[in-house]
PDB file of N, CA and C in Angstrom:
ATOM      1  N   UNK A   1       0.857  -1.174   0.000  1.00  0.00           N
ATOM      2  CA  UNK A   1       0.000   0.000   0.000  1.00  0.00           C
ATOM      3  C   UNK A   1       0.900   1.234   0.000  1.00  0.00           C
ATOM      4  N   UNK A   2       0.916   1.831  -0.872  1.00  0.00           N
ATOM      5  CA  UNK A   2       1.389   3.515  -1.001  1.00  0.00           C
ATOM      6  C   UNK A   2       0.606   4.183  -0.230  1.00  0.00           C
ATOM      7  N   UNK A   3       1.287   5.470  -0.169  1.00  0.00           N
ATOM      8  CA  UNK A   3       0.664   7.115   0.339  1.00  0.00           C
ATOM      9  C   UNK A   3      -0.765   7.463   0.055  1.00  0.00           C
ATOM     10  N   UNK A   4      -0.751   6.880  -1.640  1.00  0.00           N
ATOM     11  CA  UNK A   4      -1.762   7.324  -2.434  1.00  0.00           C
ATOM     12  C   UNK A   4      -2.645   6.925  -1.870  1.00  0.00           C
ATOM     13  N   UNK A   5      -2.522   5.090  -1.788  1.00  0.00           N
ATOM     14  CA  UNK A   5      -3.883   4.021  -1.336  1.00  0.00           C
ATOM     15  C   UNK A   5      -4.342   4.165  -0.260  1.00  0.00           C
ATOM     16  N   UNK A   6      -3.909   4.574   0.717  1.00  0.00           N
ATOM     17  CA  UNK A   6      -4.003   4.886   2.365  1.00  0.00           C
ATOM     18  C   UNK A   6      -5.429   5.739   2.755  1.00  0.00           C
ATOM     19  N   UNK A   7      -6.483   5.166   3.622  1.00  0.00           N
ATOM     20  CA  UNK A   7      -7.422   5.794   3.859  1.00  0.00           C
ATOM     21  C   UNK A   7      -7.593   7.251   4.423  1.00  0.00           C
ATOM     22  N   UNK A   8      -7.926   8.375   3.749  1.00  0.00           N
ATOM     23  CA  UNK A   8      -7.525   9.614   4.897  1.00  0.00           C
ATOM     24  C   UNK A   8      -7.656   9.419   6.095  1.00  0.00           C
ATOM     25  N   UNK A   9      -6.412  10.053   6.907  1.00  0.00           N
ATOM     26  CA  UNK A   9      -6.320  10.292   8.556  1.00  0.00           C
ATOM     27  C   UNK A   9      -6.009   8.913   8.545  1.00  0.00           C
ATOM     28  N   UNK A  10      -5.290   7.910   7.779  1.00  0.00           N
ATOM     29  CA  UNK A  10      -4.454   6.700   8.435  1.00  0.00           C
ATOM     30  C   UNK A  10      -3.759   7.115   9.502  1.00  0.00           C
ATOM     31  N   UNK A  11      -3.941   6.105  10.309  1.00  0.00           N
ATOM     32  CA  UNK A  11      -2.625   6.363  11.422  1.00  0.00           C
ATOM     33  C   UNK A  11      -2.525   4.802  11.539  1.00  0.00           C
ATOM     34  N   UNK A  12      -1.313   4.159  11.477  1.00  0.00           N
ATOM     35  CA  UNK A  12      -0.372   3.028  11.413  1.00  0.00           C
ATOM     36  C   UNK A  12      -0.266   2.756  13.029  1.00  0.00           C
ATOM     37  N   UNK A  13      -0.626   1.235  13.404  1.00  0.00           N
ATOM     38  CA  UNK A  13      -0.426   0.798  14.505  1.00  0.00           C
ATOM     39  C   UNK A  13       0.955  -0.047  14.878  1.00  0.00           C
ATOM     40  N   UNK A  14       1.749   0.634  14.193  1.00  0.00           N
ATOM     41  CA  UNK A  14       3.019  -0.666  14.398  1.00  0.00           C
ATOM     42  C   UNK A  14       4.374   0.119  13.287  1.00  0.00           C
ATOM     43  N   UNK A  15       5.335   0.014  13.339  1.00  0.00           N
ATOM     44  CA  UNK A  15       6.410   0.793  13.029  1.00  0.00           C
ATOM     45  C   UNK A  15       7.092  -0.514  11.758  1.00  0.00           C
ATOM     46  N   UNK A  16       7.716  -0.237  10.901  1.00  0.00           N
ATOM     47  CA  UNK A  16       8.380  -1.262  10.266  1.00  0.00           C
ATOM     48  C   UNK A  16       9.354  -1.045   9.653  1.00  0.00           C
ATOM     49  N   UNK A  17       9.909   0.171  10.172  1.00  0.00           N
ATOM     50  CA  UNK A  17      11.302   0.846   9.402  1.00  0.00           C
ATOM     51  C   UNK A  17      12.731  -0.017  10.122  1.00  0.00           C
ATOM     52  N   UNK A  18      12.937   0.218  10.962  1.00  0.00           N
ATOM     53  CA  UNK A  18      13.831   0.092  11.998  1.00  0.00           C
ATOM     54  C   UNK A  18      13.311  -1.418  12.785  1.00  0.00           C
ATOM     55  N   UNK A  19      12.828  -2.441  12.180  1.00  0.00           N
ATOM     56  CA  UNK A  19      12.174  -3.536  13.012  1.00  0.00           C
ATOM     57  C   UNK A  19      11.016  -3.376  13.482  1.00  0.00           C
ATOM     58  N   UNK A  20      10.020  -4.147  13.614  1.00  0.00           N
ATOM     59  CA  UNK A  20       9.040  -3.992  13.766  1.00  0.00           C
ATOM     60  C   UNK A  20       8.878  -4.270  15.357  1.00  0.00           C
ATOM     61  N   UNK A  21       7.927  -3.747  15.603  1.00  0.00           N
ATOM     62  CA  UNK A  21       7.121  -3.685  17.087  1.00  0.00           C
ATOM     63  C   UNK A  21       6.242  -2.639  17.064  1.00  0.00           C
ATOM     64  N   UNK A  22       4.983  -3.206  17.910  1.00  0.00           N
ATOM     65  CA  UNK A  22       4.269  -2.834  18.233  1.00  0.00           C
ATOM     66  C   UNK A  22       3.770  -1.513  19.260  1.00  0.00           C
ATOM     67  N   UNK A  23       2.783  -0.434  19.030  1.00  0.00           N
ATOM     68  CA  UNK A  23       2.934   0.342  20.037  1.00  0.00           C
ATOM     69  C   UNK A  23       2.394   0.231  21.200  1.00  0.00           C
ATOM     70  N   UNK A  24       2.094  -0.651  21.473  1.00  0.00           N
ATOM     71  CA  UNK A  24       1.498  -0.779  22.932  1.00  0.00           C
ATOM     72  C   UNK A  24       2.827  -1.385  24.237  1.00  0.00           C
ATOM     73  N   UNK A  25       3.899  -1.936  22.979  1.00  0.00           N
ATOM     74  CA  UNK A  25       4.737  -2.197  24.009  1.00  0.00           C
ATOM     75  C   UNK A  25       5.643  -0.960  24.682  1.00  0.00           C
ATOM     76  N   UNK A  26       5.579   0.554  23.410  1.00  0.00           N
ATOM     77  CA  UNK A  26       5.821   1.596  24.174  1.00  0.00           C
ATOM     78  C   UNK A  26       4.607   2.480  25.241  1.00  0.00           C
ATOM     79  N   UNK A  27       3.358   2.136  25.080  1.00  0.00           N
ATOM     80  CA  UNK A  27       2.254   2.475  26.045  1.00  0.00           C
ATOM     81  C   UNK A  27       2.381   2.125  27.236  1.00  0.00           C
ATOM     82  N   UNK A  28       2.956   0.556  27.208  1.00  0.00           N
ATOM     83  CA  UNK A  28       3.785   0.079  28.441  1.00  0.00           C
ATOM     84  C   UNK A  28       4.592   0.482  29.219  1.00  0.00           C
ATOM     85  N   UNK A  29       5.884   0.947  28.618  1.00  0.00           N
ATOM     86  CA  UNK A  29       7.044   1.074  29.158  1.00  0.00           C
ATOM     87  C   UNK A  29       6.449   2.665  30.093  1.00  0.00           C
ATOM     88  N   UNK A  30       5.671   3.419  29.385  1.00  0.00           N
ATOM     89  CA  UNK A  30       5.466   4.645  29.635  1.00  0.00           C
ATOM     90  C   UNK A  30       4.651   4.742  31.090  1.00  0.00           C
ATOM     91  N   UNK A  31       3.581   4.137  30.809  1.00  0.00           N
ATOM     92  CA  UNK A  31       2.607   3.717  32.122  1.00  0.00           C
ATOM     93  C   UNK A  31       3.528   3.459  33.304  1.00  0.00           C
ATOM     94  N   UNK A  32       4.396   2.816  32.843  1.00  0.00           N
ATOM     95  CA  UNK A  32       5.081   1.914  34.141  1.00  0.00           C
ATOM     96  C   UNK A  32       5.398   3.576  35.443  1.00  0.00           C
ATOM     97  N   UNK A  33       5.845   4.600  34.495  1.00  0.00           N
ATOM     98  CA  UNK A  33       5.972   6.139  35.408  1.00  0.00           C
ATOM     99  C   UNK A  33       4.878   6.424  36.717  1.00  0.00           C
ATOM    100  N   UNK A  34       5.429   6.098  37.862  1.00  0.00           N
ATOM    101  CA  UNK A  34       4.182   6.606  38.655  1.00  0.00           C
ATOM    102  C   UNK A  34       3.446   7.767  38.577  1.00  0.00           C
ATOM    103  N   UNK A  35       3.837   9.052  37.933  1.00  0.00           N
ATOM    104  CA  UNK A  35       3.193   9.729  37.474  1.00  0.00           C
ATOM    105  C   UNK A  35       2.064   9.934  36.148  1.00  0.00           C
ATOM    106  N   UNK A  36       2.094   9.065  35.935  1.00  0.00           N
ATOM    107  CA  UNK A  36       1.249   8.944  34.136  1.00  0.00           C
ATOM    108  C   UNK A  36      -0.090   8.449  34.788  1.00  0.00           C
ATOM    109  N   UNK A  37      -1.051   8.768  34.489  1.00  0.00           N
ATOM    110  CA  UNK A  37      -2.470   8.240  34.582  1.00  0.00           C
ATOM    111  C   UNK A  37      -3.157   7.894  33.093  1.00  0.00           C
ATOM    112  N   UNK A  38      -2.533   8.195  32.152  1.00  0.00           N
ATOM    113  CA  UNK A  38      -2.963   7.266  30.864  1.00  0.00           C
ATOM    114  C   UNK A  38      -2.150   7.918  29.682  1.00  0.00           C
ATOM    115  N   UNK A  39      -2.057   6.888  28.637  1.00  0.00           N
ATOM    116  CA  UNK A  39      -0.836   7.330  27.686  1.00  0.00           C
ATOM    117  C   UNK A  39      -1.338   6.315  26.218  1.00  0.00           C
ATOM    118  N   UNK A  40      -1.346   7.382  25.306  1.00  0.00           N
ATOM    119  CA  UNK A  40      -1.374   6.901  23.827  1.00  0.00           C
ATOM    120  C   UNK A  40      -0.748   7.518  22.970  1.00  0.00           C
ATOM    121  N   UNK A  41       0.247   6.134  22.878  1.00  0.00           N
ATOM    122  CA  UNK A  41       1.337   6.241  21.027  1.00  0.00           C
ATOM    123  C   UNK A  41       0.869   5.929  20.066  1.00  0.00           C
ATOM    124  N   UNK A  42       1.275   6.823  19.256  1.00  0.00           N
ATOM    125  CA  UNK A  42       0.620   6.801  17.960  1.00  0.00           C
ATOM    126  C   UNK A  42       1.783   7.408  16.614  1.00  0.00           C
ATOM    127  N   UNK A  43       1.291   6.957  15.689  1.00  0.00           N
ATOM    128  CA  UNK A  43       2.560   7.385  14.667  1.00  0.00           C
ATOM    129  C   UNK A  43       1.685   8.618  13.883  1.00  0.00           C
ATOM    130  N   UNK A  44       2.561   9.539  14.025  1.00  0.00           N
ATOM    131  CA  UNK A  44       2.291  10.797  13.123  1.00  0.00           C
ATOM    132  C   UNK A  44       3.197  11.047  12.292  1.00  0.00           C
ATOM    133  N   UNK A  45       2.651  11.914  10.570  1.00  0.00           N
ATOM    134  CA  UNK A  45       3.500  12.291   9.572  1.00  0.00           C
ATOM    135  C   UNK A  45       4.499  12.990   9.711  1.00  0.00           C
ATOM    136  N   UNK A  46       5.230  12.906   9.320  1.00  0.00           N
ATOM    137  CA  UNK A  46       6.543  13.845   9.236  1.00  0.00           C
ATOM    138  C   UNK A  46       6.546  14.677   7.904  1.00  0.00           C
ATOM    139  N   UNK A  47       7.539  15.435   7.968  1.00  0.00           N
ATOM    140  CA  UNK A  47       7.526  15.969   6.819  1.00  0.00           C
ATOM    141  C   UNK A  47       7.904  15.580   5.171  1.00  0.00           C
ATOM    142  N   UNK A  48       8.731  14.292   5.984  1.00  0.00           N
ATOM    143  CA  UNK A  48       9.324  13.421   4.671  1.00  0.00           C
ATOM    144  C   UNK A  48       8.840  12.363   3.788  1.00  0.00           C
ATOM    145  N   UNK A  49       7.511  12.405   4.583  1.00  0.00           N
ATOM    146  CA  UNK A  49       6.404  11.210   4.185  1.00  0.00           C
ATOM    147  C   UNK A  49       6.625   9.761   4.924  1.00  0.00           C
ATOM    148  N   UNK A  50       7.691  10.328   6.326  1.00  0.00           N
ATOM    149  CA  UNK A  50       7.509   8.961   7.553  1.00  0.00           C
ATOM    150  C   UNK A  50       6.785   9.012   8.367  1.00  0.00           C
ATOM    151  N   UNK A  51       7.061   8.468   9.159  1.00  0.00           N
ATOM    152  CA  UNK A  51       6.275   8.343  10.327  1.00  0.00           C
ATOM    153  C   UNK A  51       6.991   8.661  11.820  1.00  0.00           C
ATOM    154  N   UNK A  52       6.635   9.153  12.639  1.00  0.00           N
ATOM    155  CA  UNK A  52       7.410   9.554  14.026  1.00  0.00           C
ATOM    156  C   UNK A  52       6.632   9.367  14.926  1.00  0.00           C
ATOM    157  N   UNK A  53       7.251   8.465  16.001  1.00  0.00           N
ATOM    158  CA  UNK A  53       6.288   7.647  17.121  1.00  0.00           C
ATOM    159  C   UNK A  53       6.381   8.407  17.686  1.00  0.00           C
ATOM    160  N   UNK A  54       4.905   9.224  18.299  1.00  0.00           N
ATOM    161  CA  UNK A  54       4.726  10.108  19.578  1.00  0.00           C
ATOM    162  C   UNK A  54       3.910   9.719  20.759  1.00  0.00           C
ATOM    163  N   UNK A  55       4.193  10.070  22.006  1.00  0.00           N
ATOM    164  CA  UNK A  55       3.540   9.843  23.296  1.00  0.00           C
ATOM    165  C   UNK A  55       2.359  10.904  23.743  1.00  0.00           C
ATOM    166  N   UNK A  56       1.066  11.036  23.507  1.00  0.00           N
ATOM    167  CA  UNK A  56       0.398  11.930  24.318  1.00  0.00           C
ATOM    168  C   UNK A  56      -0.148  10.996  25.985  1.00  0.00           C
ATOM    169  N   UNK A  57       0.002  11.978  26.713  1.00  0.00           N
ATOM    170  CA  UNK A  57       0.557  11.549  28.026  1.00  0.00           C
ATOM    171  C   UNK A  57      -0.491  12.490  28.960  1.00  0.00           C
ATOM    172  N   UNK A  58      -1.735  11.752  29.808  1.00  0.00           N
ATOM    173  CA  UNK A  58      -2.677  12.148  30.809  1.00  0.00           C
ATOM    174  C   UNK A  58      -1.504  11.805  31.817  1.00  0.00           C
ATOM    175  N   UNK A  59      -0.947  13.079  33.076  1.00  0.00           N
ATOM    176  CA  UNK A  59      -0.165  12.986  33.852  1.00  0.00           C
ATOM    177  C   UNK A  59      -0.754  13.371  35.374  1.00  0.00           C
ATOM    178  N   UNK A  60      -0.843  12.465  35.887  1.00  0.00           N
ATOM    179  CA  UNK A  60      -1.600  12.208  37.391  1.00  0.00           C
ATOM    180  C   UNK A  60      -0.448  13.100  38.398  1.00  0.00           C
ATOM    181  N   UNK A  61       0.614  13.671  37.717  1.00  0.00           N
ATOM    182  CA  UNK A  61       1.635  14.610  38.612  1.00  0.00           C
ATOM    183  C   UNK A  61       1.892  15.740  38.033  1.00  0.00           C
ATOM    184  N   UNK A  62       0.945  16.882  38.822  1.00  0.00           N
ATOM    185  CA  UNK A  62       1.443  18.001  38.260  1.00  0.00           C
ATOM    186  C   UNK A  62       3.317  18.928  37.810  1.00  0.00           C
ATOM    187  N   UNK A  63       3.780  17.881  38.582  1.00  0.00           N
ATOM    188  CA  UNK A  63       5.620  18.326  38.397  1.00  0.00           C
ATOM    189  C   UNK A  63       5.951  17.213  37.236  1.00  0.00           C
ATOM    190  N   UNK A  64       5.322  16.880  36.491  1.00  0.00           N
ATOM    191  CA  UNK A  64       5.509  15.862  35.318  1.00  0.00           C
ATOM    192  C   UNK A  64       5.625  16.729  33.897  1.00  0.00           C
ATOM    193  N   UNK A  65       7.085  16.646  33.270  1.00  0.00           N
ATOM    194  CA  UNK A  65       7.142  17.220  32.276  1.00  0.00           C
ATOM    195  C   UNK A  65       8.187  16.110  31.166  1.00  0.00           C
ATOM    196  N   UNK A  66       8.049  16.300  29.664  1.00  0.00           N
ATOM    197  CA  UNK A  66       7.639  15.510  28.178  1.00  0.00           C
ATOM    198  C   UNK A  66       9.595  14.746  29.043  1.00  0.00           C
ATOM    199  N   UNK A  67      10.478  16.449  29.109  1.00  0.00           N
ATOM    200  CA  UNK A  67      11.573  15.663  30.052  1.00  0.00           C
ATOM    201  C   UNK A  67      12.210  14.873  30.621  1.00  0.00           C
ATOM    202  N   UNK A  68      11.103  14.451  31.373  1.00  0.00           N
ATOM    203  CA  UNK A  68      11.384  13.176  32.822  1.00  0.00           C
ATOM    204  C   UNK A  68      10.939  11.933  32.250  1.00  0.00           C
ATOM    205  N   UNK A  69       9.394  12.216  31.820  1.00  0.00           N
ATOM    206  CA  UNK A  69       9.087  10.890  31.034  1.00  0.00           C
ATOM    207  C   UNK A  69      10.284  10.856  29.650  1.00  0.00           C
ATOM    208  N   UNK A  70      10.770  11.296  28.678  1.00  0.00           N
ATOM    209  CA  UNK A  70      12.017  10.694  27.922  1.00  0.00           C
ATOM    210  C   UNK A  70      13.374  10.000  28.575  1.00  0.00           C
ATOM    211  N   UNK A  71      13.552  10.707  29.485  1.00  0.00           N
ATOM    212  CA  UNK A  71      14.316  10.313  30.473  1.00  0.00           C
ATOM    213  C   UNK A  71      14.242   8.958  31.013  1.00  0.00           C
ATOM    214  N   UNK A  72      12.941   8.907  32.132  1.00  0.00           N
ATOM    215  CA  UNK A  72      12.633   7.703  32.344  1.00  0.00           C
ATOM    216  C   UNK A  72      12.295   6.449  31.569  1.00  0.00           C
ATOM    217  N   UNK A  73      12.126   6.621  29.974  1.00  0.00           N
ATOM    218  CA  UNK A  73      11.878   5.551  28.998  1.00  0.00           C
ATOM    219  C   UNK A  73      13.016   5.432  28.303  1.00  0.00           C
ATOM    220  N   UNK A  74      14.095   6.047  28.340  1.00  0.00           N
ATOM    221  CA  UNK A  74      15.351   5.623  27.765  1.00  0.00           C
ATOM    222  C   UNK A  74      15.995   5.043  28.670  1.00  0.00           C
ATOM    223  N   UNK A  75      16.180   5.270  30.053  1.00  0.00           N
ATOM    224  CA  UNK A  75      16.736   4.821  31.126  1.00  0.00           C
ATOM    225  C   UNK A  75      16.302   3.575  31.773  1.00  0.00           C
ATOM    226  N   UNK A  76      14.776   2.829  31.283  1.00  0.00           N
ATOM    227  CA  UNK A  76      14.347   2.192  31.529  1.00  0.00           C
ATOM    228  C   UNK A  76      15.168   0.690  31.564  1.00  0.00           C
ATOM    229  N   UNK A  77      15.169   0.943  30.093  1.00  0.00           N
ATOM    230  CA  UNK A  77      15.650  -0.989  29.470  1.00  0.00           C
ATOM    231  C   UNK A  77      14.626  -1.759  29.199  1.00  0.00           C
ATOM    232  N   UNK A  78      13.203  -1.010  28.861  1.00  0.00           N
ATOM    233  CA  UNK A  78      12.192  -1.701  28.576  1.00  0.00           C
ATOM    234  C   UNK A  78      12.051  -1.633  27.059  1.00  0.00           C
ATOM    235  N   UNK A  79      12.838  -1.279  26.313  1.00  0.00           N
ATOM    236  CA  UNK A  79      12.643  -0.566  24.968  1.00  0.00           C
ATOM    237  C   UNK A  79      14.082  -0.049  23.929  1.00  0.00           C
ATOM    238  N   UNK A  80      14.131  -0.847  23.412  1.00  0.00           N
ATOM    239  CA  UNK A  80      15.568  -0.456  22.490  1.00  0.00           C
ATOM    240  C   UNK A  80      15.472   0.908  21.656  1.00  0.00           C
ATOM    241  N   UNK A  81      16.475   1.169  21.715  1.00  0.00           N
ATOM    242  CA  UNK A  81      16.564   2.943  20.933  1.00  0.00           C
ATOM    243  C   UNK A  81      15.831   3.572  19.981  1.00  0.00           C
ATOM    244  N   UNK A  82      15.387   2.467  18.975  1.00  0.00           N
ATOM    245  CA  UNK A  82      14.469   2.919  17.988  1.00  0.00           C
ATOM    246  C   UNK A  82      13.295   2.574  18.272  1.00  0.00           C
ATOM    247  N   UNK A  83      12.749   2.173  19.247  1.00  0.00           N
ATOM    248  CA  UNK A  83      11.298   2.114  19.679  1.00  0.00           C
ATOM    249  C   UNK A  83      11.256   3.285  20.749  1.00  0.00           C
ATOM    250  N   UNK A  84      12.074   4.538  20.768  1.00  0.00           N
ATOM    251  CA  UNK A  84      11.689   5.852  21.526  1.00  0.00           C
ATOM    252  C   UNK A  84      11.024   6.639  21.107  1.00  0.00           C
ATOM    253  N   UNK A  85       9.919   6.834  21.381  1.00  0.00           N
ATOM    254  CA  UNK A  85       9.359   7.868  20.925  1.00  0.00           C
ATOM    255  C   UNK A  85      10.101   9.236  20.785  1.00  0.00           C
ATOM    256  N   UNK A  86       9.589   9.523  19.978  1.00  0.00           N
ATOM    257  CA  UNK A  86      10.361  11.435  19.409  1.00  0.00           C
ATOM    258  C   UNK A  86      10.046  12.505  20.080  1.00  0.00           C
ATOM    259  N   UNK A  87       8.422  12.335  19.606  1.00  0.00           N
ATOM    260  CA  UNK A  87       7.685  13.502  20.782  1.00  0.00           C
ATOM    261  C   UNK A  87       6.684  13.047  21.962  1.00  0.00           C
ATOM    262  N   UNK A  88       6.973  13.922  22.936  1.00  0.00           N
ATOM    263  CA  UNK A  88       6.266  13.876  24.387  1.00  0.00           C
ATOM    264  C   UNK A  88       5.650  15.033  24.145  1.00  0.00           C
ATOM    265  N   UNK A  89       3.988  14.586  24.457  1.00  0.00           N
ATOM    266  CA  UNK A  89       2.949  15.679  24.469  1.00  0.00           C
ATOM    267  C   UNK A  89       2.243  15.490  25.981  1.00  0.00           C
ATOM    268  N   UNK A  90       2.010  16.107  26.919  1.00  0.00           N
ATOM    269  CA  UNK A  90       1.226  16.238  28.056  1.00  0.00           C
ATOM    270  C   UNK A  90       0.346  16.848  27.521  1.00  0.00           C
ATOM    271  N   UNK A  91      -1.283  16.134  27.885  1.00  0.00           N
ATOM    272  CA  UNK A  91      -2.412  16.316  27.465  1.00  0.00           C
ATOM    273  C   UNK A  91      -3.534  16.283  28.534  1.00  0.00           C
ATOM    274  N   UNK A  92      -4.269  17.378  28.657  1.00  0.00           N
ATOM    275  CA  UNK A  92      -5.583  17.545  30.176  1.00  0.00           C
ATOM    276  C   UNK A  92      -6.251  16.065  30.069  1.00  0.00           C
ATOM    277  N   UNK A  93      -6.442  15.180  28.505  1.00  0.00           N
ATOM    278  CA  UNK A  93      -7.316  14.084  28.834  1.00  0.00           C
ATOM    279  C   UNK A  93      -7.335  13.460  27.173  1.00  0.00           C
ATOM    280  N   UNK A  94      -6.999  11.606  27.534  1.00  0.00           N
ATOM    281  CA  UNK A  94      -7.374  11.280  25.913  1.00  0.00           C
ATOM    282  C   UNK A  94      -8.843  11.139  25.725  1.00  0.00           C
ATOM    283  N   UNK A  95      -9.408  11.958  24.179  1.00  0.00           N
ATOM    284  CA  UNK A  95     -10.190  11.763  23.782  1.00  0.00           C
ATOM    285  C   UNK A  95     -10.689  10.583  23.477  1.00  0.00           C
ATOM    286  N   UNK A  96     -11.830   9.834  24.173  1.00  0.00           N
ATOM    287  CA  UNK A  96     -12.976   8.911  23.495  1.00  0.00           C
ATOM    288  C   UNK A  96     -13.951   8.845  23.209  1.00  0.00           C
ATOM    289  N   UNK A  97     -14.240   7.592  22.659  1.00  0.00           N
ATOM    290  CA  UNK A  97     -15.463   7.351  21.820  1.00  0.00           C
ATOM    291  C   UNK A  97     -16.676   7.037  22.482  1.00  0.00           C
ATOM    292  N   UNK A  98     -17.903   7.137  22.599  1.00  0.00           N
ATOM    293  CA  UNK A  98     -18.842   6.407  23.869  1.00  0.00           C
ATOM    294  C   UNK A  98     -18.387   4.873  23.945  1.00  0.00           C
ATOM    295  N   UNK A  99     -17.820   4.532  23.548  1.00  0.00           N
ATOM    296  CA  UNK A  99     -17.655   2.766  23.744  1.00  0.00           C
ATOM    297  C   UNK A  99     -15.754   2.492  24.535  1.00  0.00           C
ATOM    298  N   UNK A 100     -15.497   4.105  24.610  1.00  0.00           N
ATOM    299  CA  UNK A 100     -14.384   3.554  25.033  1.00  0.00           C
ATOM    300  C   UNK A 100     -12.836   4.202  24.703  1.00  0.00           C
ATOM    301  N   UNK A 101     -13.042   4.143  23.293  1.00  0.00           N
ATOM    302  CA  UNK A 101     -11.996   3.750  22.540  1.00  0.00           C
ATOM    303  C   UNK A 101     -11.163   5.450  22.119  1.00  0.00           C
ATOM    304  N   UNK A 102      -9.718   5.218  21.849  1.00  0.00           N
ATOM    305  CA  UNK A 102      -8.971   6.484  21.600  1.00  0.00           C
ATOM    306  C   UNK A 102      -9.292   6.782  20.282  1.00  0.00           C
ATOM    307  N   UNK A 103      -9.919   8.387  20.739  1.00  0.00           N
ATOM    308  CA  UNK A 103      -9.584   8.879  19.188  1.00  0.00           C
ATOM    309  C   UNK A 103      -8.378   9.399  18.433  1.00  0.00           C
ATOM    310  N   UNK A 104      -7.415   8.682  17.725  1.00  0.00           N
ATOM    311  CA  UNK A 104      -6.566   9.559  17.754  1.00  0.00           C
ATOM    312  C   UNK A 104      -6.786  10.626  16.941  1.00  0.00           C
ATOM    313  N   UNK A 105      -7.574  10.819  15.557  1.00  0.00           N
ATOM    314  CA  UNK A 105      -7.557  11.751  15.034  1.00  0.00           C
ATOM    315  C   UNK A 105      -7.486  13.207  16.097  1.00  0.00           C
ATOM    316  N   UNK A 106      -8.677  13.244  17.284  1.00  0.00           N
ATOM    317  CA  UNK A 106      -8.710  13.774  17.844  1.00  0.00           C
ATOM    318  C   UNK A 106      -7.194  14.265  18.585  1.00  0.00           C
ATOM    319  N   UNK A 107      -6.404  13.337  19.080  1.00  0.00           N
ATOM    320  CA  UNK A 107      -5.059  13.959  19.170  1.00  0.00           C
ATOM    321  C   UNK A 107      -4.517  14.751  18.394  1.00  0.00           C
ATOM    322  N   UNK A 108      -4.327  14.045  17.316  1.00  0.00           N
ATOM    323  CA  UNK A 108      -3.799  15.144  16.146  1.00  0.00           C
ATOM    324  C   UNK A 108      -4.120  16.206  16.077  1.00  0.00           C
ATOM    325  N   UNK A 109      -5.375  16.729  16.411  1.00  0.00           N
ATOM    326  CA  UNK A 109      -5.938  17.991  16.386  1.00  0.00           C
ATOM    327  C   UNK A 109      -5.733  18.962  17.342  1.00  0.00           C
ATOM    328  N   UNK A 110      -5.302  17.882  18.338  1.00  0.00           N
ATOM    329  CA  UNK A 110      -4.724  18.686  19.671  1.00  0.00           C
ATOM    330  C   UNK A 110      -3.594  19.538  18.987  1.00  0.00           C
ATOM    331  N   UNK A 111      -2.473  18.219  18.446  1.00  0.00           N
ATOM    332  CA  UNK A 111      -1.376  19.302  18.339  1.00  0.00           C
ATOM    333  C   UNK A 111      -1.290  20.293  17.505  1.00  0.00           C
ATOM    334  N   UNK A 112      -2.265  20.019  16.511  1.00  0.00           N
ATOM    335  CA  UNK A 112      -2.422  21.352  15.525  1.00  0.00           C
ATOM    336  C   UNK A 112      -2.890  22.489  16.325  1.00  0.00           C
ATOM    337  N   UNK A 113      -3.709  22.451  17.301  1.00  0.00           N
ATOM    338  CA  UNK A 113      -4.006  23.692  18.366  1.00  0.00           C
ATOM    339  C   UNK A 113      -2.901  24.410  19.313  1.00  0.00           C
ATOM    340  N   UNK A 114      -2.021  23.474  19.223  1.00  0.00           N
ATOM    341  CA  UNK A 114      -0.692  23.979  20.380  1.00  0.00           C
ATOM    342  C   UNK A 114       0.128  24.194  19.699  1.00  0.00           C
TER     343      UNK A 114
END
């Protein structure tokens, strides 16, 4: 599947440049922060027509900044170098669906607002 074929507002659940894995195993590593109260990775466009794994991050500690959590997920050992996310976004709350579920489009829109 090309660029072309891709449904608008694709967003890719899984990385395949650099080895594949999944993003929930970085949703993991992230949660593990006693400060995080909920966290969704997701791959957003770049400018080059890739993809760049980002963290938006509900933070249950107001002294919690994008910083500490990079810090703490590189320092971990739960996650090899190219499964780091790029960008850390702190977010008031992830958007859902009545059944539950993350919107990410709705993220995206966040960061176009900030």
């Amino acid at each position: 599947m090309n660029d072309q074929d891709r449904p608008l507002g694709y967003i890719p659940d899984e990385a395949t440049g650099s080895g594949q894995f999944l993003i929930r195993k970085v949703e993991e590593a992230i949660y593990r922060h006693p400060g995080v109260d909920e966290v969704v990775a997701l791959f957003l466009p770049d400018t080059g027509g890739n993809y760049d794994l980002a963290a938006f991050i509900v933070p249950s500690d107001s002294g919690l900044t994008p910083g500490i959590i990079k810090h703490f997920v590189e320092s971990s050992g739960q996650l090899d170098a190219t499964e780091f996310p790029r960008r850390y976004h702190l977010v008031p709350e992830i958007p859902k669906t009545p059944s539950g579920k993350c919107q990410k489009q709705r993220l995206v829109q966040f960061l176009i607002g900030e």
